[in-house]
C-alpha atoms as a PDB file:
ATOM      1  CA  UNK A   1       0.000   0.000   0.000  1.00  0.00           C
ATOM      2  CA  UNK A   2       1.472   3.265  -1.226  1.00  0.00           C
ATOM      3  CA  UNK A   3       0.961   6.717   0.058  1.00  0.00           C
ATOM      4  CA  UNK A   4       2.024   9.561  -2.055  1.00  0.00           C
ATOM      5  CA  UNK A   5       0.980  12.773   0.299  1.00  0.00           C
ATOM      6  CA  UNK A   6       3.199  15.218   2.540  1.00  0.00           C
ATOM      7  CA  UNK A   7       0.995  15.272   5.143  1.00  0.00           C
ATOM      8  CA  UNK A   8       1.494  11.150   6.050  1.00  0.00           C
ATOM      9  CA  UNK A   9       3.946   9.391   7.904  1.00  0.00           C
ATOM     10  CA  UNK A  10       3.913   5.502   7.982  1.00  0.00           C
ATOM     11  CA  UNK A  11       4.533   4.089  11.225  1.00  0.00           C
ATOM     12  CA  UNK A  12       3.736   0.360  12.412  1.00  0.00           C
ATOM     13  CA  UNK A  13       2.090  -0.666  15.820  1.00  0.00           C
ATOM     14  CA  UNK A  14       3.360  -4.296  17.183  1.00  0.00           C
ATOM     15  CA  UNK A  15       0.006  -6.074  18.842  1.00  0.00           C
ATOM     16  CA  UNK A  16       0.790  -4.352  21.942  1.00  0.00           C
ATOM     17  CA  UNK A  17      -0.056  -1.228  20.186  1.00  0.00           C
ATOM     18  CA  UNK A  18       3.754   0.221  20.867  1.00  0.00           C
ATOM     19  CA  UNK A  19       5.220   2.041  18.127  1.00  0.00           C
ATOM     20  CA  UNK A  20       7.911  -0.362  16.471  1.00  0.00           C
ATOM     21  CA  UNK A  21       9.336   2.284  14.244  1.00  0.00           C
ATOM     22  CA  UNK A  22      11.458   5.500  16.399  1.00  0.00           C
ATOM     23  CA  UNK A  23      10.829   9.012  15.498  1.00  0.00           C
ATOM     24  CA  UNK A  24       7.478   9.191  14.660  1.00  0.00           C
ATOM     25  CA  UNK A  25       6.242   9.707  18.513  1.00  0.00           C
ATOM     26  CA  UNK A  26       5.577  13.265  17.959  1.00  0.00           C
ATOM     27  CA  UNK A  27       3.598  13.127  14.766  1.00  0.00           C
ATOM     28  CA  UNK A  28       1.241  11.149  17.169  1.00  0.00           C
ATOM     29  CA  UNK A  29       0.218  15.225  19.185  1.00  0.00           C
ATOM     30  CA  UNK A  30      -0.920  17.265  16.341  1.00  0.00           C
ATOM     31  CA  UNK A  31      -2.691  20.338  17.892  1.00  0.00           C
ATOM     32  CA  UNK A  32      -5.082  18.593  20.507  1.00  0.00           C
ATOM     33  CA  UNK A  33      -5.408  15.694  18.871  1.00  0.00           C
ATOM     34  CA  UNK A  34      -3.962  12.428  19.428  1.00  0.00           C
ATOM     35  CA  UNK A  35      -6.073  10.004  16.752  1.00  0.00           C
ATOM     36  CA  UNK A  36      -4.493   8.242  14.101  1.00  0.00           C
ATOM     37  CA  UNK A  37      -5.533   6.480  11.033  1.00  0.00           C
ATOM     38  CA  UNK A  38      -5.922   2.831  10.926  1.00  0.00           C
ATOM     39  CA  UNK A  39      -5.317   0.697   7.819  1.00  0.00           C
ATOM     40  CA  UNK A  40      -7.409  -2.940   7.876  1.00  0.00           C
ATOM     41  CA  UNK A  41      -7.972  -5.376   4.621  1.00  0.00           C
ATOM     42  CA  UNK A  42      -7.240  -2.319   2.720  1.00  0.00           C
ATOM     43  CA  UNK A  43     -10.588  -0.600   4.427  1.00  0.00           C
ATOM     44  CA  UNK A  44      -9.701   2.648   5.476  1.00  0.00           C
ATOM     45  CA  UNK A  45     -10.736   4.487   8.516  1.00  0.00           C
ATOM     46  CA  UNK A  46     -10.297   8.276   8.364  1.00  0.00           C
ATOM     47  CA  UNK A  47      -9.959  10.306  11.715  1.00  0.00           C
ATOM     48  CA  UNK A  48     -12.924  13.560  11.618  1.00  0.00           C
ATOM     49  CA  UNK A  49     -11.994  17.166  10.697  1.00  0.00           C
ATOM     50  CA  UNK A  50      -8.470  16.390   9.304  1.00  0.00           C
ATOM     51  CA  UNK A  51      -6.515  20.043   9.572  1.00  0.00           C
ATOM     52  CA  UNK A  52      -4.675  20.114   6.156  1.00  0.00           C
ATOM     53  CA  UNK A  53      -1.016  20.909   6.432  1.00  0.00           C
ATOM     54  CA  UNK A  54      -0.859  18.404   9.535  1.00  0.00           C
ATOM     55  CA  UNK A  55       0.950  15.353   9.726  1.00  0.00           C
ATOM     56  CA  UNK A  56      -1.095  12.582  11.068  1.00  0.00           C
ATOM     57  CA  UNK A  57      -0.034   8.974  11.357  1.00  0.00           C
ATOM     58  CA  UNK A  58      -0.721   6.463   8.932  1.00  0.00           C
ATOM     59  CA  UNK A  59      -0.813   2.690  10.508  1.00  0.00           C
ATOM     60  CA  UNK A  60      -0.205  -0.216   9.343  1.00  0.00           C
ATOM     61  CA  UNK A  61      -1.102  -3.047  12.151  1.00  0.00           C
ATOM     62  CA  UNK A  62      -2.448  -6.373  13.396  1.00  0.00           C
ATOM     63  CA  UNK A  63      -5.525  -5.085  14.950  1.00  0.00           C
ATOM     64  CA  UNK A  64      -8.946  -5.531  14.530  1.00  0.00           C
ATOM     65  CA  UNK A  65     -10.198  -2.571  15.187  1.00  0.00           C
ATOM     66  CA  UNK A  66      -9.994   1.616  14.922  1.00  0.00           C
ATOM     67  CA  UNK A  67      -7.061   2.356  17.109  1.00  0.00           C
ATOM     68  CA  UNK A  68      -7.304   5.737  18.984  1.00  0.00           C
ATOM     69  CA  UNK A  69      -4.308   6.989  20.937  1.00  0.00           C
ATOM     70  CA  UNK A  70      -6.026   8.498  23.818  1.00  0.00           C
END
């Protein structure tokens, strides 16, 4: 799965939802928000009101289910 966009990072969650890859940690707080976007069977789940110009997470995981970074 290719992204072509400025404004994602790809980062990958192990199944204890840690962040395998180093760096990325602060792409996770952008403004008040700490959602991410989850990647399943090539479904994707969006977070609401995406700021343009912001760098939000892309993730590519074992889960099941929407993962929200409280």
């Amino acid at each position: 799965l290719n992204i072509i966009s400025n404004e994602y990072e790809i980062a990958t969650l192990d199944t204890k939802g840690i962040l395998k890859n180093t760096g990325y940690e602060d792409y996770l707080y952008c403004g008040d928000k700490k959602e991410i976007i989850s990647f399943e069977n090539e479904l994707v789940s969006f977070i609401k009101n995406v700021e343009p110009r912001k760098k939000w997470i892309v993730v590519i995981s074992d889960f099941k289910e929407f993962i929200n970074i409280a």
